[in-house]
Protein backbone atom coordinates (compact mmCIF):
# COMPACT_ATOMS: atom_id res chain seq x y z
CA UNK A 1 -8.07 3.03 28.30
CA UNK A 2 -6.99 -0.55 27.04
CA UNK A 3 -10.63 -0.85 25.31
CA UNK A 4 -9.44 2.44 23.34
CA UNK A 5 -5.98 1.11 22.79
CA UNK A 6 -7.54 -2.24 21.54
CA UNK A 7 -10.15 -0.01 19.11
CA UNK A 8 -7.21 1.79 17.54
CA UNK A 9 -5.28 -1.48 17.05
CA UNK A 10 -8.20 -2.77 15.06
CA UNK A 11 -7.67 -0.68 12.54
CA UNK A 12 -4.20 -1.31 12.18
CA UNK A 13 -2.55 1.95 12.21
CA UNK A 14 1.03 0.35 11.57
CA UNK A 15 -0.74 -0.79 7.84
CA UNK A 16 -1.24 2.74 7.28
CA UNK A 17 1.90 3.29 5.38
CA UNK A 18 0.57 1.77 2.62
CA UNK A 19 -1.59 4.79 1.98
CA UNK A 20 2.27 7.33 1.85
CA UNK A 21 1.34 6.52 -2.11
CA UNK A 22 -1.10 9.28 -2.28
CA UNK A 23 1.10 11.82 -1.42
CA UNK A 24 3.33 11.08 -4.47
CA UNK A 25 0.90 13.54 -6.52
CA UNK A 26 2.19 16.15 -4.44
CA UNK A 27 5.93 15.39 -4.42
CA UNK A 28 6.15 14.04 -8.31
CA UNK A 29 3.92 17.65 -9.49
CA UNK A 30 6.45 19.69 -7.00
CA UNK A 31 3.80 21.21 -4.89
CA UNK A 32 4.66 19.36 -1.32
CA UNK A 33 5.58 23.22 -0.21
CA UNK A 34 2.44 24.58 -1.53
CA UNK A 35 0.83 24.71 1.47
CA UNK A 36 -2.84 24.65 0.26
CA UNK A 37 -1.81 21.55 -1.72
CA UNK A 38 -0.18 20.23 1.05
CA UNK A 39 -2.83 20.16 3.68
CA UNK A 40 -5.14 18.77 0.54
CA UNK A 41 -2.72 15.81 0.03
CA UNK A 42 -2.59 15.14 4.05
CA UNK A 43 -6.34 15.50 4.51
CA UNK A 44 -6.21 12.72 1.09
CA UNK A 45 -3.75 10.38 3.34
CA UNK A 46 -5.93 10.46 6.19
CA UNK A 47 -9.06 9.88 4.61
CA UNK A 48 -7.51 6.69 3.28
CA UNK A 49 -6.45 5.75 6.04
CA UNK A 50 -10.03 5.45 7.73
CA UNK A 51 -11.21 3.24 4.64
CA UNK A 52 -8.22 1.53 4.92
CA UNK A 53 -8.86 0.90 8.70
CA UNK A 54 -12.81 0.15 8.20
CA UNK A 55 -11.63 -2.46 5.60
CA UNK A 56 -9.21 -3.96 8.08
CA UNK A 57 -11.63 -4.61 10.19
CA UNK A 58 -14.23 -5.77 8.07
CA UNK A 59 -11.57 -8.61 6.97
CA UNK A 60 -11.18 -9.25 10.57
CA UNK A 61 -14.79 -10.22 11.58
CA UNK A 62 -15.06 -12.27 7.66
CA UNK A 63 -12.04 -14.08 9.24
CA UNK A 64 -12.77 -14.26 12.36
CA UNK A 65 -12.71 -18.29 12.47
CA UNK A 66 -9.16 -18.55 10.48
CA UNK A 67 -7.41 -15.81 12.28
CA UNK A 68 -7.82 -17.42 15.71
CA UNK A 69 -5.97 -20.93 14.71
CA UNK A 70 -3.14 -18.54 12.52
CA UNK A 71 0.17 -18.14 14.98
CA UNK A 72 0.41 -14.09 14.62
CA UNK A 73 -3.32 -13.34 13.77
CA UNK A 74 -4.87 -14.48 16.88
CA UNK A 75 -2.98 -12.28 18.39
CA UNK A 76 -5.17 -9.10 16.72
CA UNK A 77 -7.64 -7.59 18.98
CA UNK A 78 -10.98 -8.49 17.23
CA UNK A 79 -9.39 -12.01 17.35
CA UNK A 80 -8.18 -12.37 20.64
CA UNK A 81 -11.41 -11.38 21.65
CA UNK A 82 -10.20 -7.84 23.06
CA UNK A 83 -12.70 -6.41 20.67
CA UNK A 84 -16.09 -7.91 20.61
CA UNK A 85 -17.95 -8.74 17.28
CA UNK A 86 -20.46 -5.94 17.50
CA UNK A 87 -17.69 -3.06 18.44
CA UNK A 88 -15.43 -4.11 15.87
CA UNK A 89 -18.65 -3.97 12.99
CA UNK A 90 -19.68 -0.29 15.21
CA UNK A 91 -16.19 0.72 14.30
CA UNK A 92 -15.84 -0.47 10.86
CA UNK A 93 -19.08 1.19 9.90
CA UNK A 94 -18.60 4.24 10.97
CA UNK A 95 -14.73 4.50 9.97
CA UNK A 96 -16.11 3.98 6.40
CA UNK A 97 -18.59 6.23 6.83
CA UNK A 98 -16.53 8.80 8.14
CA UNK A 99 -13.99 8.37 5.59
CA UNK A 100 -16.33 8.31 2.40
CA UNK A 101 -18.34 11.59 3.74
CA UNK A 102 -15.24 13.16 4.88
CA UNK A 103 -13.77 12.33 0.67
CA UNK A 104 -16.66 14.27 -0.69
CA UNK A 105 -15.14 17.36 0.51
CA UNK A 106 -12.17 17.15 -1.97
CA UNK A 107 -13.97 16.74 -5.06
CA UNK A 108 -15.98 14.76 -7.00
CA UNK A 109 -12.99 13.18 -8.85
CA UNK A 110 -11.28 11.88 -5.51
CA UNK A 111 -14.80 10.69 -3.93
CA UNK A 112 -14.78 8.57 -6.98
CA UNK A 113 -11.80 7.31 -6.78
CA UNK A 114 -12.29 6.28 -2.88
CA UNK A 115 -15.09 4.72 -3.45
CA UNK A 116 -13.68 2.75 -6.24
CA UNK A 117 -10.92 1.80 -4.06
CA UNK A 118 -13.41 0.76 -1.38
CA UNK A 119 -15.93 -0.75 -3.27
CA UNK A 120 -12.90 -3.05 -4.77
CA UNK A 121 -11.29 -3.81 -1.54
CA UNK A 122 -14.26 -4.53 0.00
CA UNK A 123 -15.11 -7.23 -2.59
CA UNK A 124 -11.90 -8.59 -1.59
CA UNK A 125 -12.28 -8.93 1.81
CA UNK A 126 -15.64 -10.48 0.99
CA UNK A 127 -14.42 -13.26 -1.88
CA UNK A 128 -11.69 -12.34 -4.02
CA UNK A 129 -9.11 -12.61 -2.16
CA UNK A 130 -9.35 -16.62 -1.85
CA UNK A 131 -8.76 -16.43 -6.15
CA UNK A 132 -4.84 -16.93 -7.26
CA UNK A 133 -3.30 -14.10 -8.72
CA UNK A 134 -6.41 -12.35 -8.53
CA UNK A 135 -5.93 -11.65 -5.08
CA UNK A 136 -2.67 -10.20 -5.52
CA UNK A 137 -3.80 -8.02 -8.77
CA UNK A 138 -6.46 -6.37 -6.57
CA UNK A 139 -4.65 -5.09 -4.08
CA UNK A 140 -2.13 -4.26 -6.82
CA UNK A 141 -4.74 -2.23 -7.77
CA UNK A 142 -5.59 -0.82 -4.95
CA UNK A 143 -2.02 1.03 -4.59
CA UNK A 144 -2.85 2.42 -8.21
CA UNK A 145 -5.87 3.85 -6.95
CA UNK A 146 -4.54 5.52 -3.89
CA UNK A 147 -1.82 7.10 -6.01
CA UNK A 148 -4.44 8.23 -8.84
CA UNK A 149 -6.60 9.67 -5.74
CA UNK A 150 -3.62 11.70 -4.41
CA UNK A 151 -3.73 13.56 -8.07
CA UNK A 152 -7.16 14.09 -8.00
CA UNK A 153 -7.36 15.90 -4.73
CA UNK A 154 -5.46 18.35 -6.02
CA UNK A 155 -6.75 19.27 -9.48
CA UNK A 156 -9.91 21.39 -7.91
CA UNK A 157 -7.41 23.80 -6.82
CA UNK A 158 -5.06 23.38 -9.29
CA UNK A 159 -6.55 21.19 -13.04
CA UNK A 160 -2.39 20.87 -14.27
CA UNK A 161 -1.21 18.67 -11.61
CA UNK A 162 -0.34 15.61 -13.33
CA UNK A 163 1.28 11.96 -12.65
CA UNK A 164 3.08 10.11 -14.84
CA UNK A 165 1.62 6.67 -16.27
CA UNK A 166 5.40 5.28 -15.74
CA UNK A 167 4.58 6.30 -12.02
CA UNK A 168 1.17 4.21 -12.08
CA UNK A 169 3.09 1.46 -13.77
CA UNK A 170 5.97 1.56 -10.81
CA UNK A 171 3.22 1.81 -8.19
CA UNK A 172 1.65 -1.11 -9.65
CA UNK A 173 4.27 -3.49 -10.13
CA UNK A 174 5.96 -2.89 -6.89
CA UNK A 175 2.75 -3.48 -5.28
CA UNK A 176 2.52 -6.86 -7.29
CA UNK A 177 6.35 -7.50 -5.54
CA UNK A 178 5.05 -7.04 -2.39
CA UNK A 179 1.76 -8.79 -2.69
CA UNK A 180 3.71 -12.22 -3.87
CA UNK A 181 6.53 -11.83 -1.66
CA UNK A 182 3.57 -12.33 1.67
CA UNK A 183 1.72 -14.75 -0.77
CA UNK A 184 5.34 -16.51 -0.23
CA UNK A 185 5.67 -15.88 3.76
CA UNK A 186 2.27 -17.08 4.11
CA UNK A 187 3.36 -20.06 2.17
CA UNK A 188 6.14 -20.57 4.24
CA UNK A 189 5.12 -19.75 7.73
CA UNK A 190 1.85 -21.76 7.99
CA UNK A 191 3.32 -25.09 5.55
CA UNK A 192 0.62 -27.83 5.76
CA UNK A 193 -1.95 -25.36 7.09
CA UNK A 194 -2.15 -22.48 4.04
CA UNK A 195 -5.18 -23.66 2.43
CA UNK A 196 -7.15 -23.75 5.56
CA UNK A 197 -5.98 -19.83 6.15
CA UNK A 198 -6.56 -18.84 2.76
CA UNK A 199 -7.79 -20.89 -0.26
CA UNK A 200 -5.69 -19.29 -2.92
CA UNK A 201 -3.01 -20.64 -0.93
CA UNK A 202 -3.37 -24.17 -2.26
CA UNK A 203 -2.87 -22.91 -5.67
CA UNK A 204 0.47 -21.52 -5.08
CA UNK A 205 3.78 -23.08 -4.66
CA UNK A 206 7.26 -21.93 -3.62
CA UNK A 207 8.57 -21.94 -7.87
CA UNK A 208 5.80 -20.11 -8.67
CA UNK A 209 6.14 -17.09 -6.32
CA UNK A 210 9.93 -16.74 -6.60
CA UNK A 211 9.18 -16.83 -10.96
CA UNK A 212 6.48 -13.97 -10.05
CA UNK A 213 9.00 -12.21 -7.79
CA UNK A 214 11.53 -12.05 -9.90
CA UNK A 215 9.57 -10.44 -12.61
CA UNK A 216 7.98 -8.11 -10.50
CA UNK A 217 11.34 -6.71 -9.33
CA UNK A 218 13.02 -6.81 -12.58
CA UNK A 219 9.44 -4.73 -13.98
CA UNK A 220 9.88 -2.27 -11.57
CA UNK A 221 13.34 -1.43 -11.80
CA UNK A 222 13.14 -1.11 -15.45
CA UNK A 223 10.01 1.34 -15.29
CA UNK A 224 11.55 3.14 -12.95
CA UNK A 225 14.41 3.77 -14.63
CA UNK A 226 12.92 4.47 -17.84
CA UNK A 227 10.25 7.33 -15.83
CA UNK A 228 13.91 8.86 -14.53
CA UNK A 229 15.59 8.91 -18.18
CA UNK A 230 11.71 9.48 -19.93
CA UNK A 231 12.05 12.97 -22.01
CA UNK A 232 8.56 14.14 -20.82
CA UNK A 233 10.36 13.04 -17.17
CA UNK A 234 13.43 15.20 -18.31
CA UNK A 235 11.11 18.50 -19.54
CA UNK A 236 8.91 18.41 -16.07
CA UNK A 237 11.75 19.06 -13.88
CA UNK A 238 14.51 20.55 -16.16
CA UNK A 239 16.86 17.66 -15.02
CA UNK A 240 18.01 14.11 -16.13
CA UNK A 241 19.44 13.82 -12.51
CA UNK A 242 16.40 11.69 -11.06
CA UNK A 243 18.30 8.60 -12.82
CA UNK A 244 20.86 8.64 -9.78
CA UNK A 245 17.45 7.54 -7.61
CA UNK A 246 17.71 4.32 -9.15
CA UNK A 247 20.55 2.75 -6.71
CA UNK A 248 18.04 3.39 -4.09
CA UNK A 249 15.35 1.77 -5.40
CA UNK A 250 17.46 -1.41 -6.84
CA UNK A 251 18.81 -1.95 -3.00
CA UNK A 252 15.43 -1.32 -2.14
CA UNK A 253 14.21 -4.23 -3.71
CA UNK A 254 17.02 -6.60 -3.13
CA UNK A 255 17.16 -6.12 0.67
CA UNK A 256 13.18 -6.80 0.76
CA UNK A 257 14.09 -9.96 -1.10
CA UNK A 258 16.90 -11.09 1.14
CA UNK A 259 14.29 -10.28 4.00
CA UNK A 260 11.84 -12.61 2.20
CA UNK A 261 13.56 -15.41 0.75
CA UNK A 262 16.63 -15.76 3.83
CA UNK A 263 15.22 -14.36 6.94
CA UNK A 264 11.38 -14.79 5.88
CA UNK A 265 10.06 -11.55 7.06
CA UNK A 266 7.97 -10.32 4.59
CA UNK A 267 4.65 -11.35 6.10
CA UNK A 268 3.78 -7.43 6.55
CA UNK A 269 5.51 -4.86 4.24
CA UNK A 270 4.75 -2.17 7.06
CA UNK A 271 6.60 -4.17 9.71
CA UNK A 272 9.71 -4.49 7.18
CA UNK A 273 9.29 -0.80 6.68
CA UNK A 274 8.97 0.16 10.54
CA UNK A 275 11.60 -2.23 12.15
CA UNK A 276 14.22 -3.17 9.27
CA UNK A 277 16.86 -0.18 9.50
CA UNK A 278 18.70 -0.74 6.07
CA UNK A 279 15.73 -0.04 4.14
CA UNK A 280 14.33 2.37 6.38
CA UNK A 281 17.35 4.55 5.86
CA UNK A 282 17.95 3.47 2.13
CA UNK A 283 13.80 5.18 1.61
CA UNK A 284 14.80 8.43 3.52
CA UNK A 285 18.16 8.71 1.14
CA UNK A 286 15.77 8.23 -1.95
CA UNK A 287 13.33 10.92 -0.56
CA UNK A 288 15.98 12.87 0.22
CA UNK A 289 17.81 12.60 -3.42
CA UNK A 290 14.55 12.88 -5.01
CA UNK A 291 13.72 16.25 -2.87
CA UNK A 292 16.80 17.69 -4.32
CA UNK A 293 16.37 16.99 -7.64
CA UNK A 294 12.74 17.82 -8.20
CA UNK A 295 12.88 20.95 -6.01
CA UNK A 296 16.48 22.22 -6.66
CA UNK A 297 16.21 22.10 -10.82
């Protein structure tokens, strides 16, 4: 039973909140009670999340070395040793097989678009992640993806679903806040021994990030607010009232910065997300606000 336990760690099932963004297809076109829809945009989240958890561990056995020296990675199952070398590539492989077969049955569109997102993580985990800025863009990129996948799991049943580009260009830049806010917890947490961890860690400093950070939040908040006020917003759901989401979002951001720069827990956005009550309740109030505007107009 622990083996199991330790297999399912592996593929870091706490990480799989990152991959909620494809279901904002579903919620943003107003078809989350659609049932057909529905089940397409949870059979979407799931498939991510096996490519998501093959790519985990993939990264795991390239930093195998590293992760046993870092003070919370050695701690990881494929690290510790809890999960030997040749189960954790038996369960990468056939995770990502799995998921990639199992994306064929939504369309052709969506396959695409996971094996983009693969293909491009993948070449992270394998190099680009050790280039500065870079390393950040791409899995920037990556949340773009999953949200662009989302839509295109459900055009085959229905061809108008549609997301905003101001949606792509929220997902993106709050994924770029995110991304340089660990960049600056990794900075932080392991000082004199970054570069050893991770190369493009030499390359950035403490001025940098917090100059990145701030323009990532202040991007984000502004495209956010224009997508609420934006008239093609305003004609989709017969309502201006998605600006009063905006609050949310704003305290959002700030308390994931106070988090960051004062407490200096933003090494894992999921943790924050699981275990830091303010913003867990300050997301369900913006899901909720956002549910009554979009399916109440």
């Amino acid at each position: 039973m622990n083996k199991v336990v330790s297999y399912i760690e592996a593929l870091r099932p706490t990480q799989w909140t990152k991959n909620l963004v494809v279901l904002a297809g579903v919620v943003f076109s107003r078809n989350a009670l659609v049932p057909d829809l529905a089940l397409r945009s949870l059979r979407a989240f799931a498939i991510f999340c096996l490519l998501a958890g093959s790519i985990y561990v993939f990264n795991d056995l390239a930093d195998l070395e590293r992760d046993r020296v870092h003070p919370t990675k050695s701690k990881r199952p494929i690290a510790s040793g809890r999960v030997s070398r040749s189960g954790a590539l038996a369960l990468g492989t056939v995770t990502a097989v799995g998921g990639l077969l199992a994306a064929r049955t939504l369309g052709s569109s969506f396959f695409a678009s996971a094996i983009v997102y693969f293909v491009l993580i993948s070449l992270y985990t394998m190099g680009l992640k050790h280039v500065v800025i870079l390393d950040v863009m791409i899995i920037s990129i990556g949340f773009v993806l999953r949200a662009i996948a989302g839509v295109e799991a459900l055009k085959p049943v229905d061809p108008t679903v549609l997301i905003s580009p101001w949606l792509l260009v929220c997902t993106l830049f709050l994924a770029l806040f995110l991304g340089f806010n660990k960049r600056r917890n990794e900075l932080q947490l392991l000082a004199e021994g970054a570069g050893s961890h991770r190369k493009s860690l030499l390359e950035y400093s403490g001025e940098f990030l917090d100059a990145t950070i701030a323009v990532a939040t202040a991007a984000t908040v502004i495209a956010y607010a224009i997508y609420t006020i934006w008239p093609g917003t305003i004609e989709k759901f017969h309502t201006p009232n998605l600006i009063y989401t905006v609050p949310f979002v704003v305290f959002g951001l700030f308390r994931y910065m106070y988090l960051a720069i004062v407490k200096n827990r933003a090494g894992s956005p999921s943790e924050v997300l699981l275990s830091d009550l303010p913003i867990a309740l300050d997301i369900i109030l913006w899901l909720v606000v956002v549910g009554l505007v979009l399916y109440r107009s």
